[in-house]
N, C-alpha and C. Protein backbone atom coordinates (compact mmCIF):
# COMPACT_ATOMS: atom_id res chain seq x y z
N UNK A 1 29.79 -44.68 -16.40
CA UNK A 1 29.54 -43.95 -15.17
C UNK A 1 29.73 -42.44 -15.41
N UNK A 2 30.70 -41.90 -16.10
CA UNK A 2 30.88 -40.97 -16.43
C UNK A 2 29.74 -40.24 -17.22
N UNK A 3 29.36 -40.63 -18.00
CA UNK A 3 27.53 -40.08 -18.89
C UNK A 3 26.55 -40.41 -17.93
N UNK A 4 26.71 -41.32 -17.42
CA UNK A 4 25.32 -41.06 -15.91
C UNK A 4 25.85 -39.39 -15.16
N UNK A 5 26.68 -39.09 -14.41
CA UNK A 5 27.66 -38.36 -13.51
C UNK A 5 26.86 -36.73 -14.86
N UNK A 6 27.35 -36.67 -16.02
CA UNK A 6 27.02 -35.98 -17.01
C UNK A 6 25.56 -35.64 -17.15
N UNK A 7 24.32 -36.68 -17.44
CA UNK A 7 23.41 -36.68 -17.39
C UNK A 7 22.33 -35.98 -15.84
N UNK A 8 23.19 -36.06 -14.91
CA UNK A 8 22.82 -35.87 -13.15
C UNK A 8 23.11 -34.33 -13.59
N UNK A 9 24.33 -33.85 -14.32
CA UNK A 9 24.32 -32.33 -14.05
C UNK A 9 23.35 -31.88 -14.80
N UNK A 10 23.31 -32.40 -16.07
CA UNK A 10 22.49 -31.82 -16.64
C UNK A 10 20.95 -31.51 -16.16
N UNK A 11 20.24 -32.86 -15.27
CA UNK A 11 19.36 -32.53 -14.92
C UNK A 11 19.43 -31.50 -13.90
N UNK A 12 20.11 -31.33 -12.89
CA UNK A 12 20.39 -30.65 -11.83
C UNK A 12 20.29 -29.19 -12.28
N UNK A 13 21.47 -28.86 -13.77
CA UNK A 13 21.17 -27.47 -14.35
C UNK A 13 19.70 -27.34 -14.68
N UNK A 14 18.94 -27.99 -15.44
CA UNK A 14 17.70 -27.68 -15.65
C UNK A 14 16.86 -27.61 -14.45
N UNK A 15 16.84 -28.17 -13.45
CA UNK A 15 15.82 -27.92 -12.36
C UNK A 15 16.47 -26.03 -11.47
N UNK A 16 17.92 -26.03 -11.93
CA UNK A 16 18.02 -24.86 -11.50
C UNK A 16 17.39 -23.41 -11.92
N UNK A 17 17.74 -23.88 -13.13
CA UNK A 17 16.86 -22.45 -13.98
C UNK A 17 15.43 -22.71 -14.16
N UNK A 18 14.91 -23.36 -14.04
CA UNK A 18 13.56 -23.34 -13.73
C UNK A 18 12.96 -22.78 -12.27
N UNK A 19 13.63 -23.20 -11.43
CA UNK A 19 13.73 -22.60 -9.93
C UNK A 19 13.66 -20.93 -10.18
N UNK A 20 14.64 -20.83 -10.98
CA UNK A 20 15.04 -19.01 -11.32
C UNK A 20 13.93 -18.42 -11.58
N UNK A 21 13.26 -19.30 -12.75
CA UNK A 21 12.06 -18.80 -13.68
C UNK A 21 11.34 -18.94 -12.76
N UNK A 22 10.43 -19.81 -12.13
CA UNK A 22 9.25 -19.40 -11.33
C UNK A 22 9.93 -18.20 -10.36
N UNK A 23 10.98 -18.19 -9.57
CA UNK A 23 11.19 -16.84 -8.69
C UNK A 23 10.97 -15.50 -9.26
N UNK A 24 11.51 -15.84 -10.39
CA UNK A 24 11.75 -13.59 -11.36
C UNK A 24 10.66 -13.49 -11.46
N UNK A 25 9.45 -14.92 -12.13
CA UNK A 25 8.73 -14.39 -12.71
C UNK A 25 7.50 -14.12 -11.21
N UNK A 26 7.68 -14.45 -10.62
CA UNK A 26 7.25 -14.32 -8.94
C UNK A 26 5.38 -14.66 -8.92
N UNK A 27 5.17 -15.37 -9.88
CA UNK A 27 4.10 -16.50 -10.11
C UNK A 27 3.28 -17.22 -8.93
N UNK A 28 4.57 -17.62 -8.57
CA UNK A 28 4.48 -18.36 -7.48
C UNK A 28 4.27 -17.61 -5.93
N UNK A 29 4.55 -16.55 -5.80
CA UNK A 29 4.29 -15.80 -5.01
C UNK A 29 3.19 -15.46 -4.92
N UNK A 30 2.85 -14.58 -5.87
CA UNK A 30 1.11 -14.04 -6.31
C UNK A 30 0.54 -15.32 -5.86
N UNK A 31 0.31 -16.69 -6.21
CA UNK A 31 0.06 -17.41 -5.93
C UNK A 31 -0.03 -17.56 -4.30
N UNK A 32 1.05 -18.07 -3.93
CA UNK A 32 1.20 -18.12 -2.37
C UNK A 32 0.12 -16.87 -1.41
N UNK A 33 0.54 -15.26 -2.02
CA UNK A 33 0.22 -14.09 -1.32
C UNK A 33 -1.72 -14.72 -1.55
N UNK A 34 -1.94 -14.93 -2.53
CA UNK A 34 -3.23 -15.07 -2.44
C UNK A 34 -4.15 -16.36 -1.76
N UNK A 35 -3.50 -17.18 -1.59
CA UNK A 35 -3.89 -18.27 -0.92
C UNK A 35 -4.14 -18.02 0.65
N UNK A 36 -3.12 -17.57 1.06
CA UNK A 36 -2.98 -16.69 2.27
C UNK A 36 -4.01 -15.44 2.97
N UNK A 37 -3.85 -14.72 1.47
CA UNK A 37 -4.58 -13.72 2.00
C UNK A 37 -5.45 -13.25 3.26
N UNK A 38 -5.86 -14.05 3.69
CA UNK A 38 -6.50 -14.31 4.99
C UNK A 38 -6.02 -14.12 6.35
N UNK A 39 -5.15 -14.51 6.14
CA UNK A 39 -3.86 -14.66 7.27
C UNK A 39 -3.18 -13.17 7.43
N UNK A 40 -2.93 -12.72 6.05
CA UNK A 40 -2.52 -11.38 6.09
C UNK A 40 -3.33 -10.37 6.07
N UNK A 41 -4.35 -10.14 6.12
CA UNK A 41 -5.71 -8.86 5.54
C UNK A 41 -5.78 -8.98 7.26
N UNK A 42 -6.08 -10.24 8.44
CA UNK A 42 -6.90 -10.23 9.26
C UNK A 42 -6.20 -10.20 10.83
N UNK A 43 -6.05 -9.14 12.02
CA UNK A 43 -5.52 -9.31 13.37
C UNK A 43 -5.01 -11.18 13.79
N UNK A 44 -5.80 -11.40 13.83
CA UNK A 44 -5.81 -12.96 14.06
C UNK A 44 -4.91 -13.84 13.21
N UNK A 45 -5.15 -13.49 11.78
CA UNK A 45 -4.61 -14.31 10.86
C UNK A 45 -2.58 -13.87 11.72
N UNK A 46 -2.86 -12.21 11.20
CA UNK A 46 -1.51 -11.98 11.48
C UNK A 46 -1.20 -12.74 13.16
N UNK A 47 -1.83 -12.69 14.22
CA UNK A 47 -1.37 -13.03 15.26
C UNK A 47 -1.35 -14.65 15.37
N UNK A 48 -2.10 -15.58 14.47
CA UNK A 48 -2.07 -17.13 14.27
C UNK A 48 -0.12 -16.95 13.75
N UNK A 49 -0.14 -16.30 12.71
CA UNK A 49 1.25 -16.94 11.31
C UNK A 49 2.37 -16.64 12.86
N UNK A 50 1.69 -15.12 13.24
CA UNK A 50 3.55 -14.90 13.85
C UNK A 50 3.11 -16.28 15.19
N UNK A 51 2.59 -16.51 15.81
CA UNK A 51 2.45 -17.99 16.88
C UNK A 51 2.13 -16.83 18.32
N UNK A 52 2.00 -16.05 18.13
CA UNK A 52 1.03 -15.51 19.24
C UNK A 52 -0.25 -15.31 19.93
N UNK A 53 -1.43 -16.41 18.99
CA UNK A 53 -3.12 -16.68 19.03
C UNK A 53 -2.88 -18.14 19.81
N UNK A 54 -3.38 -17.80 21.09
CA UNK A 54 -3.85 -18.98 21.41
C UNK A 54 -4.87 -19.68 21.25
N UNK A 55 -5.27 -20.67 21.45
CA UNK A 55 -6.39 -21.68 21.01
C UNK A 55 -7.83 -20.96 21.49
N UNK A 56 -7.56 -20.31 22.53
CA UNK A 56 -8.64 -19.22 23.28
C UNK A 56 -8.77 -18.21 22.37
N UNK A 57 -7.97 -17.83 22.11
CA UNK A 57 -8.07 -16.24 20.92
C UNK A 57 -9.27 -17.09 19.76
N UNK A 58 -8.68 -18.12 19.17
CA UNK A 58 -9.15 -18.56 18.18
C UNK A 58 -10.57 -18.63 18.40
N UNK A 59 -10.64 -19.51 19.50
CA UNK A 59 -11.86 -19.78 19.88
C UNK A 59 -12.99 -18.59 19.92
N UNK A 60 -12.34 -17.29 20.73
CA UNK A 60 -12.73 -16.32 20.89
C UNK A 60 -13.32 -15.27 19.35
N UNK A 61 -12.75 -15.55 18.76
CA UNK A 61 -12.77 -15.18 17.07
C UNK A 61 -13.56 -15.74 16.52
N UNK A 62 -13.70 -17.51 16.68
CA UNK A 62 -14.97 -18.07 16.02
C UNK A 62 -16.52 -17.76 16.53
N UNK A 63 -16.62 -17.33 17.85
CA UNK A 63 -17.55 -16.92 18.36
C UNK A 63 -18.27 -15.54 17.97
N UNK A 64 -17.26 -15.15 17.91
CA UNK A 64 -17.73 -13.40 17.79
C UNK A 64 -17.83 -13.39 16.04
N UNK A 65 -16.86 -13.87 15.33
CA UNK A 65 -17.39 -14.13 14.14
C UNK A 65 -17.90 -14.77 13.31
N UNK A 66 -17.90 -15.76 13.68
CA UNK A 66 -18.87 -17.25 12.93
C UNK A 66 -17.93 -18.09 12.44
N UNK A 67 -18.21 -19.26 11.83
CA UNK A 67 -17.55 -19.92 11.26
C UNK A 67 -17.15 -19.49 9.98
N UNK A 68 -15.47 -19.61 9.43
CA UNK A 68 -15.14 -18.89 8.54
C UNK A 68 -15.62 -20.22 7.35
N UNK A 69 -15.83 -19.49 6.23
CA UNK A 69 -16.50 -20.25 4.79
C UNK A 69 -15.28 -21.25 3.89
N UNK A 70 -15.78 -22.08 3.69
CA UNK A 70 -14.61 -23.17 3.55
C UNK A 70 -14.18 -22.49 2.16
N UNK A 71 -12.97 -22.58 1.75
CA UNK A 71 -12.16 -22.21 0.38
C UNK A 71 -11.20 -23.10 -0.18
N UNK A 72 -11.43 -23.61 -1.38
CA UNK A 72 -10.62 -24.39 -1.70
C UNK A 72 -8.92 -23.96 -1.66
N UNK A 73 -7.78 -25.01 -1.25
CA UNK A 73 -6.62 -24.21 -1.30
C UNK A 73 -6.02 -24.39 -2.96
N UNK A 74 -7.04 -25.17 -3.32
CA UNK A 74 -6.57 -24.72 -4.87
C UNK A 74 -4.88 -25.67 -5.27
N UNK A 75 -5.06 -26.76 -4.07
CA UNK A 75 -3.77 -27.87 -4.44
C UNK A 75 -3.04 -28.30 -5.91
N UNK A 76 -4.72 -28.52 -6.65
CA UNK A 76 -4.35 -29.32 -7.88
C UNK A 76 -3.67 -28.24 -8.81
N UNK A 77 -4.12 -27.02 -8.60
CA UNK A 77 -3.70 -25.70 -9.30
C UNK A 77 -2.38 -25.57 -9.16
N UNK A 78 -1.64 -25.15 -7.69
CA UNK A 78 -0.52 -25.43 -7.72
C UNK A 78 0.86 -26.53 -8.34
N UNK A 79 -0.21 -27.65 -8.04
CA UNK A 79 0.88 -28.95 -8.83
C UNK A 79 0.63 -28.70 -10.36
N UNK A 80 -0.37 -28.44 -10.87
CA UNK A 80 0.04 -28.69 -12.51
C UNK A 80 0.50 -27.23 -12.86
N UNK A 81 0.87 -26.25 -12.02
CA UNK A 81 2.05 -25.33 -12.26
C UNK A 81 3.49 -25.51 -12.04
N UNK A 82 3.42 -26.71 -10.90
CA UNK A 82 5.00 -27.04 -10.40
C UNK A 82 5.22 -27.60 -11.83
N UNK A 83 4.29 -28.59 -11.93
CA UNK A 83 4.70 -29.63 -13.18
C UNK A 83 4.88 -29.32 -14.59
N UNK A 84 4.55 -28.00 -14.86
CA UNK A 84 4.50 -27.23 -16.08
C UNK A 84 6.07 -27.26 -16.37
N UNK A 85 6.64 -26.20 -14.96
CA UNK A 85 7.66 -25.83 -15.04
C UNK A 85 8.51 -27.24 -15.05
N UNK A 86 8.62 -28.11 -14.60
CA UNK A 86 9.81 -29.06 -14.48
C UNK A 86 9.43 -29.49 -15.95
């Protein structure tokens, strides 16, 4: 029980510094900031994230601007970066 108990920290240390490494190296951010981007560049986007666009705003936005162009969120990209790191 004691080398199980041993083995748990050890993994625990390694998932920590890996945590570290994607943060410093801020990868994951760039990542995030760009996925987003949308949300942040645009009135709306910013007034959707903070929860102040109502369903009318929205509505009002798709009208006057069209339907926005589908973009992949680029899922699989993200996981075989999580998975790199672990």
């Amino acid at each position: 029980m004691f080398i199980a108990h041993i083995g748990a920290i050890d993994s625990l240390a390694r998932g920590l510094r890996n945590a570290v490494k994607i943060v410093e190296d801020g990868i994951l951010a760039r990542m995030l900031n760009e996925r987003y981007l949308s949300f942040t560049n645009t009135e709306i986007g910013k007034a959707m994230e903070s929860g102040q666009a109502t369903l009318e705003d929205c509505e009002e936005y798709i009208k006057k601007h069209g339907e926005p162009t589908p973009q992949s969120g680029r899922q699989e990209y993200f996981e075989a970066f999580i998975n790199r790191c672990i």
